[in-house]
PDB file of N, CA and C in Angstrom:
ATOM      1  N   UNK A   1     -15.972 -40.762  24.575  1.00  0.00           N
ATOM      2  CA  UNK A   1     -16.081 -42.180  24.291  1.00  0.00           C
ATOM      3  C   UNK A   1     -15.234 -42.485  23.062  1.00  0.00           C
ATOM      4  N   UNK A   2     -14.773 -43.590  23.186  1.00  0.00           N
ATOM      5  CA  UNK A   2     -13.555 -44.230  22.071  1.00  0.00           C
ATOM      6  C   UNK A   2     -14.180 -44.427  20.504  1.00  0.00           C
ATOM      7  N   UNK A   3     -14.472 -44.098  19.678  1.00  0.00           N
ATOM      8  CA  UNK A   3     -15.223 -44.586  18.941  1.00  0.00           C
ATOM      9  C   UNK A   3     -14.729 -46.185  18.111  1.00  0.00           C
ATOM     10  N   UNK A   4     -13.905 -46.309  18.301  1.00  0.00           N
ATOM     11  CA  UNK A   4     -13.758 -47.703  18.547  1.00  0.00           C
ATOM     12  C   UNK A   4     -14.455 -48.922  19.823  1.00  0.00           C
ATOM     13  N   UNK A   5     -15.218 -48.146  20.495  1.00  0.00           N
ATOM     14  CA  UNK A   5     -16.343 -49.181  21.617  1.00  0.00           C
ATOM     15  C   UNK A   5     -16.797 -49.070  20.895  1.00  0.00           C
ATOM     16  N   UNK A   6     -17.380 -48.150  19.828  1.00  0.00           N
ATOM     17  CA  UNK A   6     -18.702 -48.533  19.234  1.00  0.00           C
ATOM     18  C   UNK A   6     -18.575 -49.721  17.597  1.00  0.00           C
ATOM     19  N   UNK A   7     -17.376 -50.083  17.827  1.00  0.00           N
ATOM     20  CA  UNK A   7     -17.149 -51.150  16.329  1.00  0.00           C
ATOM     21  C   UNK A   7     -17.377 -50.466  14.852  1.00  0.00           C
ATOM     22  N   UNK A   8     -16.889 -48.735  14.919  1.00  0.00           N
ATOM     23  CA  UNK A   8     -17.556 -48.302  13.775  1.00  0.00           C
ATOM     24  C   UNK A   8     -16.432 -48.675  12.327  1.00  0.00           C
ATOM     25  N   UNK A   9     -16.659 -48.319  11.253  1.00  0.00           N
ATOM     26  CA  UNK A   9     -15.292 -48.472   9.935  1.00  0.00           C
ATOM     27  C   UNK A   9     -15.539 -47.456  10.154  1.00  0.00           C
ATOM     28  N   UNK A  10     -13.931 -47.152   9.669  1.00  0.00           N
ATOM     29  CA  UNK A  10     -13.742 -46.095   9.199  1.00  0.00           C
ATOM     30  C   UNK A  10     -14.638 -44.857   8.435  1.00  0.00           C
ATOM     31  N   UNK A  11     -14.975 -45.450   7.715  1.00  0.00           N
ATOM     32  CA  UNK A  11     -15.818 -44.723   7.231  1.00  0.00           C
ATOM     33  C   UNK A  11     -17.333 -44.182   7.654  1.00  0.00           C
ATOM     34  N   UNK A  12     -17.627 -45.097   8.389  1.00  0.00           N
ATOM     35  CA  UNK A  12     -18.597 -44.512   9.202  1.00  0.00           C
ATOM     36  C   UNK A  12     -18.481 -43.653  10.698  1.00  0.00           C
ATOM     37  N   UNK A  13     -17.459 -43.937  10.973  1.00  0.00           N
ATOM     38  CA  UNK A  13     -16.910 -42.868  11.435  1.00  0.00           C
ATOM     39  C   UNK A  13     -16.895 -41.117  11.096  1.00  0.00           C
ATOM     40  N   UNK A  14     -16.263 -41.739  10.011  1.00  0.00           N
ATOM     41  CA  UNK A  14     -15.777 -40.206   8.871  1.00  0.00           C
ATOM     42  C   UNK A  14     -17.442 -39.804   9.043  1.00  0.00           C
ATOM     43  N   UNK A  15     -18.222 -40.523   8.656  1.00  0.00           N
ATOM     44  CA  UNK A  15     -20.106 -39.889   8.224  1.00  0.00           C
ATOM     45  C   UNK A  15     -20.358 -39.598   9.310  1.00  0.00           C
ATOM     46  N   UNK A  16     -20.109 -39.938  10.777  1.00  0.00           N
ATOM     47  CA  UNK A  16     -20.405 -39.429  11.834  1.00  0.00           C
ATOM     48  C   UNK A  16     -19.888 -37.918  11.917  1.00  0.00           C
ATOM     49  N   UNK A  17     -18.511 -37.630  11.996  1.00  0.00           N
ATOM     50  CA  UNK A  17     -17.823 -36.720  12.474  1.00  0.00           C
ATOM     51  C   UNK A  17     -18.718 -35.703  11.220  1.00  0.00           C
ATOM     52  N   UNK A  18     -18.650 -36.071  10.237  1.00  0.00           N
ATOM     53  CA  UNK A  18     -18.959 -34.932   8.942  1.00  0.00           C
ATOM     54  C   UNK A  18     -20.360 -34.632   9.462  1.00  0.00           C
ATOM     55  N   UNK A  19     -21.354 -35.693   9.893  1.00  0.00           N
ATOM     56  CA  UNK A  19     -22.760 -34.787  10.493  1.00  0.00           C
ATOM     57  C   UNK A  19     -22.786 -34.058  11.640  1.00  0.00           C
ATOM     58  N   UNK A  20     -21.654 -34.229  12.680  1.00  0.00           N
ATOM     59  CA  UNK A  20     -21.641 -33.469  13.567  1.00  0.00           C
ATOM     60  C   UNK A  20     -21.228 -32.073  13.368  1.00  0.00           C
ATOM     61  N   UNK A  21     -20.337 -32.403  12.099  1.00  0.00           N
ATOM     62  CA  UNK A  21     -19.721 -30.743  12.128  1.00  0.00           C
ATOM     63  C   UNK A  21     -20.318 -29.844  10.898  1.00  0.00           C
ATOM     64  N   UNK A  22     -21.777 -30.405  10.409  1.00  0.00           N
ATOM     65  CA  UNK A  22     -22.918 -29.828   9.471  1.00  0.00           C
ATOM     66  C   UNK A  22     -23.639 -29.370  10.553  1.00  0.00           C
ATOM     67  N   UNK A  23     -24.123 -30.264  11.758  1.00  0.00           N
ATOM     68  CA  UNK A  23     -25.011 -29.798  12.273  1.00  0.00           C
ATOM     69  C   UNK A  23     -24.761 -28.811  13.460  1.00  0.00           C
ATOM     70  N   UNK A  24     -23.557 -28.673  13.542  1.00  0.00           N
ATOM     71  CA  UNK A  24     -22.852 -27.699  14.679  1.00  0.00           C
ATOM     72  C   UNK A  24     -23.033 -26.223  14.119  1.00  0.00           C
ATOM     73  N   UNK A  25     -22.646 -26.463  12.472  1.00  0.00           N
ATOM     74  CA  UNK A  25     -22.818 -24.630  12.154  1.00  0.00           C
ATOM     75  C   UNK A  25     -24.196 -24.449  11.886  1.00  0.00           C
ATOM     76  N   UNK A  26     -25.312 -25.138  12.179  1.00  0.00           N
ATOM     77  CA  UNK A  26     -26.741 -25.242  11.784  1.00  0.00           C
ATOM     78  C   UNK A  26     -27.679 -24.107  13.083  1.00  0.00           C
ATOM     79  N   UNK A  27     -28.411 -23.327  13.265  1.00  0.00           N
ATOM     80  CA  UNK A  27     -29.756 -22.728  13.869  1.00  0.00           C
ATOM     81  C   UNK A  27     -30.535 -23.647  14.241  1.00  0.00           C
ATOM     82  N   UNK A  28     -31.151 -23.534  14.897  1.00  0.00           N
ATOM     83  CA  UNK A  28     -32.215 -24.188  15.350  1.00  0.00           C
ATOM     84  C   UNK A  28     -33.510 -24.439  14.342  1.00  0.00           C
ATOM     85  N   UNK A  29     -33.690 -23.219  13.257  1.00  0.00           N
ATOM     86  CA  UNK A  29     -34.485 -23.102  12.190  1.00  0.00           C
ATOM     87  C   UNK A  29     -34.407 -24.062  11.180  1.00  0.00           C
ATOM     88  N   UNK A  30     -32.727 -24.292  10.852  1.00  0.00           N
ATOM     89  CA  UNK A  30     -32.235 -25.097   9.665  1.00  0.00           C
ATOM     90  C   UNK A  30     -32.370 -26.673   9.898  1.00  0.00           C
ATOM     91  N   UNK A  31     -32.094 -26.709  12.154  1.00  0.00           N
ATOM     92  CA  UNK A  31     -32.517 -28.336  11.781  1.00  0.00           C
ATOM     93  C   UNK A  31     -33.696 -28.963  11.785  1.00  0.00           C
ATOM     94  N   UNK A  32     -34.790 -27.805  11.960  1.00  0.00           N
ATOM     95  CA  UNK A  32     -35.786 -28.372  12.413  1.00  0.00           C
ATOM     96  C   UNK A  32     -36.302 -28.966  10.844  1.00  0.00           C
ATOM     97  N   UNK A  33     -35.924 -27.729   9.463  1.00  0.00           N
ATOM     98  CA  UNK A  33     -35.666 -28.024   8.321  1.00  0.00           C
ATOM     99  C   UNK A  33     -35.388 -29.187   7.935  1.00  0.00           C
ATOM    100  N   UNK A  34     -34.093 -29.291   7.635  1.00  0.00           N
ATOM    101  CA  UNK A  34     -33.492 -30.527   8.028  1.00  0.00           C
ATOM    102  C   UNK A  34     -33.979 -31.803   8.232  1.00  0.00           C
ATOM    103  N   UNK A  35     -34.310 -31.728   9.615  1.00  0.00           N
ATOM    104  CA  UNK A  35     -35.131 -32.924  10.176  1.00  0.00           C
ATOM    105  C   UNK A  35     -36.208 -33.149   9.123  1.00  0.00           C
ATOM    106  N   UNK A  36     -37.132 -32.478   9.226  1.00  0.00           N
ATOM    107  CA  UNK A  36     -38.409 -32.458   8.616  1.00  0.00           C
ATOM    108  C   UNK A  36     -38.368 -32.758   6.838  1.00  0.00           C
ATOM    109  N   UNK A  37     -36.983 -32.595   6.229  1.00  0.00           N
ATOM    110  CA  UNK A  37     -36.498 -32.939   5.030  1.00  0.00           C
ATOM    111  C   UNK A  37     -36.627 -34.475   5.130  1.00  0.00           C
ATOM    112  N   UNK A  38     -35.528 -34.991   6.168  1.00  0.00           N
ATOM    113  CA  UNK A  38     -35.258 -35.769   6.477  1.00  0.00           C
ATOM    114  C   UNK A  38     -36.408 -37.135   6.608  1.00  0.00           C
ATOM    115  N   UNK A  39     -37.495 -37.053   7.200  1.00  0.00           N
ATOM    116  CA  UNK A  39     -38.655 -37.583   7.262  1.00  0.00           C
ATOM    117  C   UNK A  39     -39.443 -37.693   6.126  1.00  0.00           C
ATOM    118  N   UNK A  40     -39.471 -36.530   5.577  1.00  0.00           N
ATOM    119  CA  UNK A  40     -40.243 -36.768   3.663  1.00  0.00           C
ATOM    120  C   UNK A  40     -39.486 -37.307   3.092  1.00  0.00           C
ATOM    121  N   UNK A  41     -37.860 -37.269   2.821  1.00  0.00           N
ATOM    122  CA  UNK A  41     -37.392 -38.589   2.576  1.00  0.00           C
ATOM    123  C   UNK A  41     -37.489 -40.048   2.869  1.00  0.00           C
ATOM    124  N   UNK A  42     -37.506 -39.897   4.264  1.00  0.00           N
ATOM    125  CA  UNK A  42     -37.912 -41.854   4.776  1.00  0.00           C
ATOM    126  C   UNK A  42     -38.990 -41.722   4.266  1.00  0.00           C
ATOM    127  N   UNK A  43     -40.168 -41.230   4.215  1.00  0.00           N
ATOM    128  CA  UNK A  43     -41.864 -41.260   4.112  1.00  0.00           C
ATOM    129  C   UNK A  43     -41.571 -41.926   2.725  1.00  0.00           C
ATOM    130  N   UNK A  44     -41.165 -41.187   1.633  1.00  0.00           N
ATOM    131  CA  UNK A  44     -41.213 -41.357  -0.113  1.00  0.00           C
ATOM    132  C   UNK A  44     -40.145 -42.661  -0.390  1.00  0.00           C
ATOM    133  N   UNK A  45     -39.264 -42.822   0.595  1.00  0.00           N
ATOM    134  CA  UNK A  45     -38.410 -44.193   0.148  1.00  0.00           C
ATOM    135  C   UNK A  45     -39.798 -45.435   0.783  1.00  0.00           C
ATOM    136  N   UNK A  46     -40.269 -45.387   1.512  1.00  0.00           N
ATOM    137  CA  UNK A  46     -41.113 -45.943   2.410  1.00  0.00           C
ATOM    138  C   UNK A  46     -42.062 -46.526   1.062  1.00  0.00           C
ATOM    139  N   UNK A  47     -42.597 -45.320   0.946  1.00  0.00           N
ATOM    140  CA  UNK A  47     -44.181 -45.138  -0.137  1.00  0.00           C
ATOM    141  C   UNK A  47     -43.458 -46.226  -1.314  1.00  0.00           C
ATOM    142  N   UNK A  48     -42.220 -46.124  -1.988  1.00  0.00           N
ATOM    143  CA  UNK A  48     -41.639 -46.832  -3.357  1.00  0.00           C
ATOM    144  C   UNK A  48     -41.513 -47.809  -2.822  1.00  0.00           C
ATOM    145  N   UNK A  49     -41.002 -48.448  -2.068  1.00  0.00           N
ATOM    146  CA  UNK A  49     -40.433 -49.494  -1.170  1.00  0.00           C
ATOM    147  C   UNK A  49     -41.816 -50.343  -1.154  1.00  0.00           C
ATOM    148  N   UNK A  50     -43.256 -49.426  -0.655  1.00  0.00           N
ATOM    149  CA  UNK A  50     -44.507 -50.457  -0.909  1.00  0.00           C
ATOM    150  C   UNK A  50     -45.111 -50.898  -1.978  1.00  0.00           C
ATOM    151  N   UNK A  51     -44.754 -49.807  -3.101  1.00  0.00           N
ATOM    152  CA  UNK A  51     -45.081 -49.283  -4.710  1.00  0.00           C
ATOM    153  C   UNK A  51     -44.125 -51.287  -5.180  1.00  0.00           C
ATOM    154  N   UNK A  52     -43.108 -50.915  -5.197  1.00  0.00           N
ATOM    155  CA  UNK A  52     -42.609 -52.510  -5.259  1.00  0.00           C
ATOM    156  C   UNK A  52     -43.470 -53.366  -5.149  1.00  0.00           C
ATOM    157  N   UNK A  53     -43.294 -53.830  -3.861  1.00  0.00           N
ATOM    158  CA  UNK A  53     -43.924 -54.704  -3.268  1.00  0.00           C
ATOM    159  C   UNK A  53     -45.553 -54.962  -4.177  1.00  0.00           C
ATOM    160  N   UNK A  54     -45.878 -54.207  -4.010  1.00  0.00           N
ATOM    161  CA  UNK A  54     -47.158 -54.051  -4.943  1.00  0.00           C
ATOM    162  C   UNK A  54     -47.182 -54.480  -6.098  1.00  0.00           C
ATOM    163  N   UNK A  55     -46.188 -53.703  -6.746  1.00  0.00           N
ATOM    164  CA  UNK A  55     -45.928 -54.573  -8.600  1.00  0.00           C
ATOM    165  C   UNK A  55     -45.439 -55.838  -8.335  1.00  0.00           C
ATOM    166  N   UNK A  56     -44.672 -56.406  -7.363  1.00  0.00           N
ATOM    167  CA  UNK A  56     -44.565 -57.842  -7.527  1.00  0.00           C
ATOM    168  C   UNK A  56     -45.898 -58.916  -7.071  1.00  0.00           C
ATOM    169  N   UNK A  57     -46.883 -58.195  -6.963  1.00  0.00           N
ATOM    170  CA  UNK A  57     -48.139 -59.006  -6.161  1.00  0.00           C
ATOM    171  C   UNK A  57     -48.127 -58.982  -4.899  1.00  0.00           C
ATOM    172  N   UNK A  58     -47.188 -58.351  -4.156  1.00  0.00           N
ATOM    173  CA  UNK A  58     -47.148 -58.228  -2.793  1.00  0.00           C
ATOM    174  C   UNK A  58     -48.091 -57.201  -2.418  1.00  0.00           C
ATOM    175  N   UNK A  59     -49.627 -57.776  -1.629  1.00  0.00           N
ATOM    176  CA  UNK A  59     -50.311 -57.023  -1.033  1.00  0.00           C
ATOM    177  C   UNK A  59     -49.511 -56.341   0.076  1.00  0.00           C
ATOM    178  N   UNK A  60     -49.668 -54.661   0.225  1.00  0.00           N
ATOM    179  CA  UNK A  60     -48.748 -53.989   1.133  1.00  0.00           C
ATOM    180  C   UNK A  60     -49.911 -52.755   1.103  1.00  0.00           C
ATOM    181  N   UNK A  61     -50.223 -52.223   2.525  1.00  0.00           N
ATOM    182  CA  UNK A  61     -50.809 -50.994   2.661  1.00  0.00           C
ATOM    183  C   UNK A  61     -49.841 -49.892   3.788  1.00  0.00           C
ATOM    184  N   UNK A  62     -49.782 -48.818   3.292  1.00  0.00           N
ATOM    185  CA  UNK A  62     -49.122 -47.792   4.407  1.00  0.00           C
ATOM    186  C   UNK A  62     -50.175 -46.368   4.349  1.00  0.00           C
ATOM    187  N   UNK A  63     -50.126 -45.992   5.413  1.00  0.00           N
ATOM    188  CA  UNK A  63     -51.331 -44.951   5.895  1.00  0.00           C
ATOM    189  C   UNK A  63     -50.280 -43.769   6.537  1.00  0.00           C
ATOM    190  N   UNK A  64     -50.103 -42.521   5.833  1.00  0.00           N
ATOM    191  CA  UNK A  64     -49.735 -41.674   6.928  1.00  0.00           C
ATOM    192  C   UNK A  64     -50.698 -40.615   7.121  1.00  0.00           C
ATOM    193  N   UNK A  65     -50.400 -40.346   8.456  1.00  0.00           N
ATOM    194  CA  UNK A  65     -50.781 -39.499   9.437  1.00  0.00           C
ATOM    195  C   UNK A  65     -50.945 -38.146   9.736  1.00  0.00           C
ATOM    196  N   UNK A  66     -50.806 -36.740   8.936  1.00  0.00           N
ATOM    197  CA  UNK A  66     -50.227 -35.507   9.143  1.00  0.00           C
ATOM    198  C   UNK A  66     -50.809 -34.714   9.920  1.00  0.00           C
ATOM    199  N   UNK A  67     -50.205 -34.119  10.725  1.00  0.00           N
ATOM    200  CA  UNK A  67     -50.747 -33.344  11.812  1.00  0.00           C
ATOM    201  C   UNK A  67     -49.859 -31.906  11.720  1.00  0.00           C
ATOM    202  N   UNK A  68     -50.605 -30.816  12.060  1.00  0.00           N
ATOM    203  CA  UNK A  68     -50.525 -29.959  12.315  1.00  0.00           C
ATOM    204  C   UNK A  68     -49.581 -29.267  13.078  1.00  0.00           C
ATOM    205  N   UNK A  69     -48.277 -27.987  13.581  1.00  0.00           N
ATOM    206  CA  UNK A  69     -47.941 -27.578  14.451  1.00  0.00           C
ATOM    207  C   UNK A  69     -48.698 -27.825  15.337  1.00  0.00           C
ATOM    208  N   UNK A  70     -49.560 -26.919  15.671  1.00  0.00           N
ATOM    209  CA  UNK A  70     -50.449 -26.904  16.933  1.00  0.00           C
ATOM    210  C   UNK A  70     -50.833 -28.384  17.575  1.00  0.00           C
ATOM    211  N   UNK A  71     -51.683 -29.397  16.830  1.00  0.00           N
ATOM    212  CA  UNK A  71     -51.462 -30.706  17.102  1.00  0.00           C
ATOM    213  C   UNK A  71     -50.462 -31.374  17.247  1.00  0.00           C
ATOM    214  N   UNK A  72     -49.206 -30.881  17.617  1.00  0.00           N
ATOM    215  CA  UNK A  72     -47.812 -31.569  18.045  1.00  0.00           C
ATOM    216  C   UNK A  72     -47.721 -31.030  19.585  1.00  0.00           C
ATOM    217  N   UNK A  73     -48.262 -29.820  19.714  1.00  0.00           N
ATOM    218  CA  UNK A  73     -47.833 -29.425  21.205  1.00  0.00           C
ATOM    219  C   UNK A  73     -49.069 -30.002  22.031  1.00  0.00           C
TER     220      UNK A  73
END
């Protein structure tokens, strides 16, 4: 596919190609890593993001969820 169908800049382009070719020399171990990095990051930008909201008087509640390996399969 052209990556021009997809309307990307340049530069996001470039961030595409550069994660494909991180995650190409990656194990199966490192992305699951990775991933799971990846998610405690959104989670903690998430958590500040409500922490805000909060100091400005903005009532805001977020609840997470954690489950277990075994409770995933």
């Amino acid at each position: 596919m052209d990556a021009n169908a997809l309307s990307l800049s340049v530069d996001q382009e470039f961030a595409v190609h550069a994660a494909a070719f991180a995650i190409k020399g990656m194990d199966r171990e490192e992305l699951e890593e990775a991933f799971i990095d990846m998610l405690h990051q959104k989670m903690m930008d998430r958590q500040l993001f409500f922490n805000i909201l909060k100091e400005q008087g903005i009532d805001a509640e977020i609840s997470f969820n954690y489950l277990t390996p075994k409770q995933l399969s």
